[in-house]
C-alpha atoms as a PDB file:
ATOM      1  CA  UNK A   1     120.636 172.083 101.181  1.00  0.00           C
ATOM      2  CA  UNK A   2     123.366 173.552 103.891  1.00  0.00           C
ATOM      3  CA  UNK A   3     125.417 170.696 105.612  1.00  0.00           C
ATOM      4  CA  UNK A   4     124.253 172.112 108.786  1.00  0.00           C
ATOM      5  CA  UNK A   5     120.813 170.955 107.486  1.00  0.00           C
ATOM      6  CA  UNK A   6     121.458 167.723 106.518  1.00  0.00           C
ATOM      7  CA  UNK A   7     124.033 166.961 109.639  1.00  0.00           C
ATOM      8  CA  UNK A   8     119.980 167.858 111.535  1.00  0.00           C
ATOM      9  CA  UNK A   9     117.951 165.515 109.269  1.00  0.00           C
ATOM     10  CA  UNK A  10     119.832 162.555 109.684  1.00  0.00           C
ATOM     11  CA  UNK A  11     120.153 163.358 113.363  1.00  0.00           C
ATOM     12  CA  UNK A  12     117.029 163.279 113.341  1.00  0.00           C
ATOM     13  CA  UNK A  13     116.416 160.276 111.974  1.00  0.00           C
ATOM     14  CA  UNK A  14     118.738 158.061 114.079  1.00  0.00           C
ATOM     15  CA  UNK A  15     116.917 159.570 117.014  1.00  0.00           C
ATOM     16  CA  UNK A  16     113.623 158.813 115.798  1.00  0.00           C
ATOM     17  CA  UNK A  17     114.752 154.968 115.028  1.00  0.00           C
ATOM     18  CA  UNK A  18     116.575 154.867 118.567  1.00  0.00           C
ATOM     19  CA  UNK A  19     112.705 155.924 120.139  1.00  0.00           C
ATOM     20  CA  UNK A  20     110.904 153.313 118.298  1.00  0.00           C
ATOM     21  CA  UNK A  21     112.850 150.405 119.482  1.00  0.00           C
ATOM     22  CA  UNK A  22     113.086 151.605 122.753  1.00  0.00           C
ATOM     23  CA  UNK A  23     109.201 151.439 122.954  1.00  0.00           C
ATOM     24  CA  UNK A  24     108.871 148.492 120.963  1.00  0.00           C
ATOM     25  CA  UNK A  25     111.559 146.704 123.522  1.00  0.00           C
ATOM     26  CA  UNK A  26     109.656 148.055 126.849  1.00  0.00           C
ATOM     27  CA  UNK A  27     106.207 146.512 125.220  1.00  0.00           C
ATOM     28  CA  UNK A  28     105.221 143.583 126.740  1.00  0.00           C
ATOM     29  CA  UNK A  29     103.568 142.205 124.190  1.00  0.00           C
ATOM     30  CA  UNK A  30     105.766 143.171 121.025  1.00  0.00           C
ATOM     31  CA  UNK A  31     107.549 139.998 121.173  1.00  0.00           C
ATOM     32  CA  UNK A  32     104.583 137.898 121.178  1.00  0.00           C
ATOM     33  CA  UNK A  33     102.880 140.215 118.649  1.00  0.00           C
ATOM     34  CA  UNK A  34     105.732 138.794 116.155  1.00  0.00           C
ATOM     35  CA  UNK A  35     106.472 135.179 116.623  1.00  0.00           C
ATOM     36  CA  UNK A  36     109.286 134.320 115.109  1.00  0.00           C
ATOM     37  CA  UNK A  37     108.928 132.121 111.880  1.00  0.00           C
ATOM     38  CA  UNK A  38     109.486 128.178 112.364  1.00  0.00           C
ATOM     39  CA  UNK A  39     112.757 126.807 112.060  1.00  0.00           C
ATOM     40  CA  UNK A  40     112.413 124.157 108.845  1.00  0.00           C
ATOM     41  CA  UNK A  41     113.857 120.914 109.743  1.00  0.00           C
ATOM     42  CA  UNK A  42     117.167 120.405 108.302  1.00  0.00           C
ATOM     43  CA  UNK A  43     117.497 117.991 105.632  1.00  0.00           C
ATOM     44  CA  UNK A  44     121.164 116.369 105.015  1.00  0.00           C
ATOM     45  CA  UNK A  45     122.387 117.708 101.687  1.00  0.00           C
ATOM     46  CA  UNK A  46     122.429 115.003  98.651  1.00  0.00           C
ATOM     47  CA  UNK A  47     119.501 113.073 100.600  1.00  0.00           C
ATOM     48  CA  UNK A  48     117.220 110.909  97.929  1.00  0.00           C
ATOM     49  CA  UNK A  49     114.220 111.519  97.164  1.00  0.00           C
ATOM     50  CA  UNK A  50     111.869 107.984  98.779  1.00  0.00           C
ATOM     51  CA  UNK A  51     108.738 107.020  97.091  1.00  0.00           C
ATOM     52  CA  UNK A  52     106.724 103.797  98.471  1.00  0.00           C
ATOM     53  CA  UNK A  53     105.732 101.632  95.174  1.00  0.00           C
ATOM     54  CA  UNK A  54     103.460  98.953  95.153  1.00  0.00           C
ATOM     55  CA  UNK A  55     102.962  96.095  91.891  1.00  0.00           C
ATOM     56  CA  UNK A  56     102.284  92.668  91.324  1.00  0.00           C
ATOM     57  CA  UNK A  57     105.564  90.636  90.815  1.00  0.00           C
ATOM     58  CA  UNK A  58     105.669  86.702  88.974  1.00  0.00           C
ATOM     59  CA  UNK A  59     102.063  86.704  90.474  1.00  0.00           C
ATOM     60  CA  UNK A  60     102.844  87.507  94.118  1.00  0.00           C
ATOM     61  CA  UNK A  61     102.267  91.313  95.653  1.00  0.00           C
ATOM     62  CA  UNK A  62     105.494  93.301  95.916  1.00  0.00           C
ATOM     63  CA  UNK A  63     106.082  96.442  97.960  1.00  0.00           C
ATOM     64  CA  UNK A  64     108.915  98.727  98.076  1.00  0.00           C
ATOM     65  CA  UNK A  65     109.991 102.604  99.235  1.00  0.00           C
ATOM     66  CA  UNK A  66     112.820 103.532  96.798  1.00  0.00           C
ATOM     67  CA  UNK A  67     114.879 106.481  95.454  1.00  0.00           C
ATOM     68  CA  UNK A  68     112.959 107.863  93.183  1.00  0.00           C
ATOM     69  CA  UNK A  69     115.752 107.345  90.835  1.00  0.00           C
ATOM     70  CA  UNK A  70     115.612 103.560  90.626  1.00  0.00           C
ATOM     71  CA  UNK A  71     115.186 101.935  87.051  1.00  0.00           C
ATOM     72  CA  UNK A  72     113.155  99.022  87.466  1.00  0.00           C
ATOM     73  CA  UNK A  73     116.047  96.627  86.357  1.00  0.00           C
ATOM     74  CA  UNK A  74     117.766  97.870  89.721  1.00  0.00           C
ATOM     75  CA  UNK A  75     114.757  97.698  91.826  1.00  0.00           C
ATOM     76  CA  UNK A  76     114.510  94.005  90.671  1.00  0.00           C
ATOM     77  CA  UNK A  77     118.390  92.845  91.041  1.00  0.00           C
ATOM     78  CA  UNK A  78     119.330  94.729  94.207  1.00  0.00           C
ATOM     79  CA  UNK A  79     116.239  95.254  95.570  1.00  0.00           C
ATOM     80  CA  UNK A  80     114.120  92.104  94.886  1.00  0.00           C
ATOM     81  CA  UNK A  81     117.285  89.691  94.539  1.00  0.00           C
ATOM     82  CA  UNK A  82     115.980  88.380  90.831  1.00  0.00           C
ATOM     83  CA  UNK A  83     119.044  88.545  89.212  1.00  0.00           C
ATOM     84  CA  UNK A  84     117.707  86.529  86.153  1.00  0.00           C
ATOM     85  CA  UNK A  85     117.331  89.611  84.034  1.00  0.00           C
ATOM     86  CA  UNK A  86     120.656  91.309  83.426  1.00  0.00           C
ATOM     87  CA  UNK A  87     122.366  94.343  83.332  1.00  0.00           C
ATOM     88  CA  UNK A  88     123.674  94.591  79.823  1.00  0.00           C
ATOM     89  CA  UNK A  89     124.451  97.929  77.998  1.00  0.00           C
ATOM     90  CA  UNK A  90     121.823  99.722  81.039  1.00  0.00           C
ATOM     91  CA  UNK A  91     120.926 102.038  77.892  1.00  0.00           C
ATOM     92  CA  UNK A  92     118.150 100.230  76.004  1.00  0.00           C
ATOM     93  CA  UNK A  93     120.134  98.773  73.043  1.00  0.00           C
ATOM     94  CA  UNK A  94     120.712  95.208  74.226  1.00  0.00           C
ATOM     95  CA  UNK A  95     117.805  93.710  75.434  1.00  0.00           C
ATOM     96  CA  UNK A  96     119.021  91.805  78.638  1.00  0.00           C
ATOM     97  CA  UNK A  97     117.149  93.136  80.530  1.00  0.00           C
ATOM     98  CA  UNK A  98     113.863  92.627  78.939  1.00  0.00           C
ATOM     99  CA  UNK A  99     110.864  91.926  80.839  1.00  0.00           C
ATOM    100  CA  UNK A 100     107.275  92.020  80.473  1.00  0.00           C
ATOM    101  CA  UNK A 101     104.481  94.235  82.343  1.00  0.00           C
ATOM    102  CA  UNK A 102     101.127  93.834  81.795  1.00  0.00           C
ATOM    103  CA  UNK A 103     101.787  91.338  78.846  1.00  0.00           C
ATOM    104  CA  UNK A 104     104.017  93.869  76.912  1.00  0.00           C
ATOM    105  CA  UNK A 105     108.255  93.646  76.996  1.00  0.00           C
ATOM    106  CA  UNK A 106     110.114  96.326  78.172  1.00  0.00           C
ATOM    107  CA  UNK A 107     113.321  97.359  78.615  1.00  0.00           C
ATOM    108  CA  UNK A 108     113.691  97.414  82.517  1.00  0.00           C
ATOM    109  CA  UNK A 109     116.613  99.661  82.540  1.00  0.00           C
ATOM    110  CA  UNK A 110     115.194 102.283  80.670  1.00  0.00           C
ATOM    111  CA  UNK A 111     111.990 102.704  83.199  1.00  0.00           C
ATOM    112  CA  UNK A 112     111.693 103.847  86.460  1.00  0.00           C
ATOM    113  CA  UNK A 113     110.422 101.510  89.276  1.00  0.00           C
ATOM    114  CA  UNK A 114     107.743 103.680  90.859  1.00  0.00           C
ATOM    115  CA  UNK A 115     106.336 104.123  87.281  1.00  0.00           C
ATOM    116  CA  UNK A 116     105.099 100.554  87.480  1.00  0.00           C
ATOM    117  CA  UNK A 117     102.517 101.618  90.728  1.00  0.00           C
ATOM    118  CA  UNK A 118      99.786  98.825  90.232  1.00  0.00           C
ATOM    119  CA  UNK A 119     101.134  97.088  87.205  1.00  0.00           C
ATOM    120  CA  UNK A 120     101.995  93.299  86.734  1.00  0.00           C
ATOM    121  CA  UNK A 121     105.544  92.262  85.928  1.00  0.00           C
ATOM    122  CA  UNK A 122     106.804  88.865  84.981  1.00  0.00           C
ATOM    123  CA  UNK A 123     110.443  88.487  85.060  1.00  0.00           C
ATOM    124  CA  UNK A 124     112.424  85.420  84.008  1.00  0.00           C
ATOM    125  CA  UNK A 125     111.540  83.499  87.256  1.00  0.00           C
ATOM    126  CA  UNK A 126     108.597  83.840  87.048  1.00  0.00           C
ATOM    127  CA  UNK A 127     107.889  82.145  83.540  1.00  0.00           C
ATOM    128  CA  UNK A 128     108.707  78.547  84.941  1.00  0.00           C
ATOM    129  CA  UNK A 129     111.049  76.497  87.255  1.00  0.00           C
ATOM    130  CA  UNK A 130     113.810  74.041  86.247  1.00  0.00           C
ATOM    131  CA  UNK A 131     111.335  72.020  87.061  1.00  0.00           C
ATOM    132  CA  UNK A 132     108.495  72.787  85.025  1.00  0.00           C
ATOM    133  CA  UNK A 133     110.060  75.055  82.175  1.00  0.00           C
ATOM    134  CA  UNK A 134     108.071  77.610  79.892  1.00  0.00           C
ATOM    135  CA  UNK A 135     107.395  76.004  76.371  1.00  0.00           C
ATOM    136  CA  UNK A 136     110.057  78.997  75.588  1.00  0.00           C
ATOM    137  CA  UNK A 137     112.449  77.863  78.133  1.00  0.00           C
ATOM    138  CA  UNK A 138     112.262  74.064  76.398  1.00  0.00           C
ATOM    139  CA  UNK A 139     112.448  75.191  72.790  1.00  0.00           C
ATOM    140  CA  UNK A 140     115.495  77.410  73.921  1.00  0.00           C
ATOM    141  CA  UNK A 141     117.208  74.110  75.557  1.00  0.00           C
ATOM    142  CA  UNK A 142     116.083  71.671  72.856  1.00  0.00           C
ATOM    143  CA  UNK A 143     117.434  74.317  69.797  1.00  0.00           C
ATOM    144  CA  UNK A 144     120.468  75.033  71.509  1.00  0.00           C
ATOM    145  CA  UNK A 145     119.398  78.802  71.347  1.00  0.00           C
ATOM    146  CA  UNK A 146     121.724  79.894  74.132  1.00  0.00           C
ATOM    147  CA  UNK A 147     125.804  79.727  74.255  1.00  0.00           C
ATOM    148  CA  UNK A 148     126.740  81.956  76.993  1.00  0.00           C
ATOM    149  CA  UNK A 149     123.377  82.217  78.476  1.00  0.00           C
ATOM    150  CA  UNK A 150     123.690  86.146  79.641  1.00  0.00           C
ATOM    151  CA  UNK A 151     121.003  87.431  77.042  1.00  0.00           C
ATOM    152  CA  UNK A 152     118.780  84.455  77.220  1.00  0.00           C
ATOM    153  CA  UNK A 153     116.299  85.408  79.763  1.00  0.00           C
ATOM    154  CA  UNK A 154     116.074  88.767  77.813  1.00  0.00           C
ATOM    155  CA  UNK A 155     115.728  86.501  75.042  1.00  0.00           C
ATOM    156  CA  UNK A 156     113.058  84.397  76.117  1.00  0.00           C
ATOM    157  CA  UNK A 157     110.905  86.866  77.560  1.00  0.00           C
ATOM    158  CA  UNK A 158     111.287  88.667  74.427  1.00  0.00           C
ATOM    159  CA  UNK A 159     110.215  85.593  72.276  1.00  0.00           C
ATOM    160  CA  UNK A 160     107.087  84.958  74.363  1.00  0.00           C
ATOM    161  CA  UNK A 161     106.136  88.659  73.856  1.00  0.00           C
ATOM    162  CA  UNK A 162     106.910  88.639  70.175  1.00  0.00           C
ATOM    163  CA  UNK A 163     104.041  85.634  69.648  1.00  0.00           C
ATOM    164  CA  UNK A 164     101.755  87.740  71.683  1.00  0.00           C
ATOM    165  CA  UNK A 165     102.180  90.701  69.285  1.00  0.00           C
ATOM    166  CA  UNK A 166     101.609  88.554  65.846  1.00  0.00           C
ATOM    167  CA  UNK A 167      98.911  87.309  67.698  1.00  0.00           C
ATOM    168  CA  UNK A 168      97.353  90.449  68.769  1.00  0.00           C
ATOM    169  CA  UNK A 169      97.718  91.555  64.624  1.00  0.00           C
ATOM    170  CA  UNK A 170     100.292  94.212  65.768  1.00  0.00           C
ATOM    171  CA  UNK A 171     102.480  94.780  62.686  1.00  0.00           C
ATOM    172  CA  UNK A 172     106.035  94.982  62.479  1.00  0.00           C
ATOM    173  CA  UNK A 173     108.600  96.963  60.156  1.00  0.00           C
ATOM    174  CA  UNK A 174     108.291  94.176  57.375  1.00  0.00           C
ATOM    175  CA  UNK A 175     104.404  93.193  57.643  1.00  0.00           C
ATOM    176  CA  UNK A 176     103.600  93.417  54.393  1.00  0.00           C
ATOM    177  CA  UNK A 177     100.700  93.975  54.607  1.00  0.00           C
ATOM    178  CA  UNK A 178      98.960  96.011  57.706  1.00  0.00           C
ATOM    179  CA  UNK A 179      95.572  95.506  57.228  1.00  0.00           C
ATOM    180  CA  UNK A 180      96.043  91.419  57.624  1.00  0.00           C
ATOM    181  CA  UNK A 181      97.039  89.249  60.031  1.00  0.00           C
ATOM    182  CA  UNK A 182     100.826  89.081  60.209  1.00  0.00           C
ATOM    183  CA  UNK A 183     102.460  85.712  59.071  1.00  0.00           C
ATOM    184  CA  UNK A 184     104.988  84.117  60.873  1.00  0.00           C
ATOM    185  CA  UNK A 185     107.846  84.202  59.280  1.00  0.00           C
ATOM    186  CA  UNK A 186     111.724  84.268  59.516  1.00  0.00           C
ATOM    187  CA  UNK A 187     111.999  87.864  58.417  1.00  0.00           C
ATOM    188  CA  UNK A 188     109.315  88.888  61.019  1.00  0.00           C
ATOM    189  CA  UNK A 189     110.840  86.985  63.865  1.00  0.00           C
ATOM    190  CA  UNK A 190     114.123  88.227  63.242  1.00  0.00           C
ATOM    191  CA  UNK A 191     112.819  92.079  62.924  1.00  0.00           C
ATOM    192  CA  UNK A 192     110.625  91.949  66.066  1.00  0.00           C
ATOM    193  CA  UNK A 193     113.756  89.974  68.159  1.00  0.00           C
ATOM    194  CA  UNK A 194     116.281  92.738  66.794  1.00  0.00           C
ATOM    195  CA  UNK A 195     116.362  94.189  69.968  1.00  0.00           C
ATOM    196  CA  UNK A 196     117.871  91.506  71.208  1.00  0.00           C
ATOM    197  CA  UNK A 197     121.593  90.922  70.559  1.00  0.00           C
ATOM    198  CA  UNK A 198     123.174  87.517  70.983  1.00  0.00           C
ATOM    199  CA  UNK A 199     126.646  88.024  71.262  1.00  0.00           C
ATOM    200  CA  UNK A 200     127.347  84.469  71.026  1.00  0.00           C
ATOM    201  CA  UNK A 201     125.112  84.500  67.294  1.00  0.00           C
ATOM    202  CA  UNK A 202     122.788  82.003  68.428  1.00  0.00           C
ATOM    203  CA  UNK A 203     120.240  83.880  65.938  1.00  0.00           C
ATOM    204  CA  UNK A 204     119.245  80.818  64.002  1.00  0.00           C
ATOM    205  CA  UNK A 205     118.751  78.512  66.821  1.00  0.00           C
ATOM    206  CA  UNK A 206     116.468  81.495  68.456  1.00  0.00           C
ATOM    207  CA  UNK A 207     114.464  81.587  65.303  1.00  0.00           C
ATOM    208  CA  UNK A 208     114.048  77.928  65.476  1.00  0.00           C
ATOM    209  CA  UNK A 209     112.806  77.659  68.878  1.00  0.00           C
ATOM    210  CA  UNK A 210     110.337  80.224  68.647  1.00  0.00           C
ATOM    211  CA  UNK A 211     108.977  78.934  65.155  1.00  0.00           C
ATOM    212  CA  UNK A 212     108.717  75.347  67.491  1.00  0.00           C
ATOM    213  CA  UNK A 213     106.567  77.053  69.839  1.00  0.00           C
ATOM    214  CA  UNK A 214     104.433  79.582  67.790  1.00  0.00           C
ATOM    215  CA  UNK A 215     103.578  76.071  65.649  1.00  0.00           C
ATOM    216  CA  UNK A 216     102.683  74.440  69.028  1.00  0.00           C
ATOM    217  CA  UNK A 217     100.542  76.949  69.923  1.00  0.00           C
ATOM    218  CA  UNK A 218      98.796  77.530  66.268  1.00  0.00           C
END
């Protein structure tokens, strides 16, 4: 193709473009023909994600809208103001923190809050009052099983749990023997309350105060 020619073509074309928006422009109804797309609201950058949960807390109904990000050990200390269970190593290997939903223990910081939509959760305070303790709480003050007191209510709520679970027939790592009822015992106290540290080393009094109450309740 001569230069001449293509100097022509692409004349040609920038006059043809030129005539189309002229006409579009002197249209009265171009501009209405194509809105122009909603503007999206603006959100600030770094903004949380909110989610409204709803469970049953020490028996009374609880309500919150929280960061989607919220373990359920912060939802219940900053949020809730129950600072009975603690903050200990806030990665599952301590046991402070241990609560119980729907019957079963669980380490709070390990679990989201909004996972718990509809579910029951008893924390420290609400297994009894210095008033009227917990056959727990009472063993744990009569056996001493407590020196610094941060891991107790982990502790306790742990120990109520664990006589649930022989109960129930739920096997441990040193049942002997699965297909029976499991015995209480030392060794199977002291396996199922492993994930509990004491770092006082109030072990034995622990083991004492829960063989008190599991013989109570036999």
């Amino acid at each position: 193709m001569r230069t001449s020619d293509v100097a022509a073509t692409r004349r040609g074309l920038v006059v043809g473009t030129a005539a189309t928006a002229a006409t579009l422009a002197a249209s009265p109804g171009a501009a209405a023909a194509r809105p122009a797309p909603p503007l999206a609201s603006p959100t600030p950058a770094g903004a949380p994600a909110m989610a409204k949960v709803s469970f049953s807390l020490n028996g009374a109904p609880r309500s919150l809208e929280l960061d989607t990000r919220t373990t359920l050990l912060d939802a219940l200390r900053e949020h809730l103001d129950l600072t009975g269970t603690k903050k200990g190593c806030d990665h599952g290997q301590c046991g402070a923190c241990t609560v119980l939903v729907d019957g079963r223990r669980i380490n709070a910081c390990l679990t989201l809050a909004v996972m718990h939509e509809g579910q029951s959760i008893t924390t420290i305070e609400g297994l009894g009052t210095p008033d009227e303790l917990h056959p727990m709480q009472a063993a744990f003050v009569k056996h001493d099983g407590y020196q610094c007191g941060y891991c107790t209510p982990g502790q306790i709520c742990s120990s109520v749990a664990v006589l649930e679970e022989i109960k129930a027939g739920i096997p441990s790592h040193v049942t002997g023997e699965l297909t029976a009822a499991p015995q209480l015992t030392a060794d199977e106290i002291r396996e199922r309350m492993s994930g509990n540290i004491c770092r006082c080393g109030a072990y034995s009094n622990i083991i004492e105060a829960i063989t008190e109450v599991a013989e109570r309740q036999a």
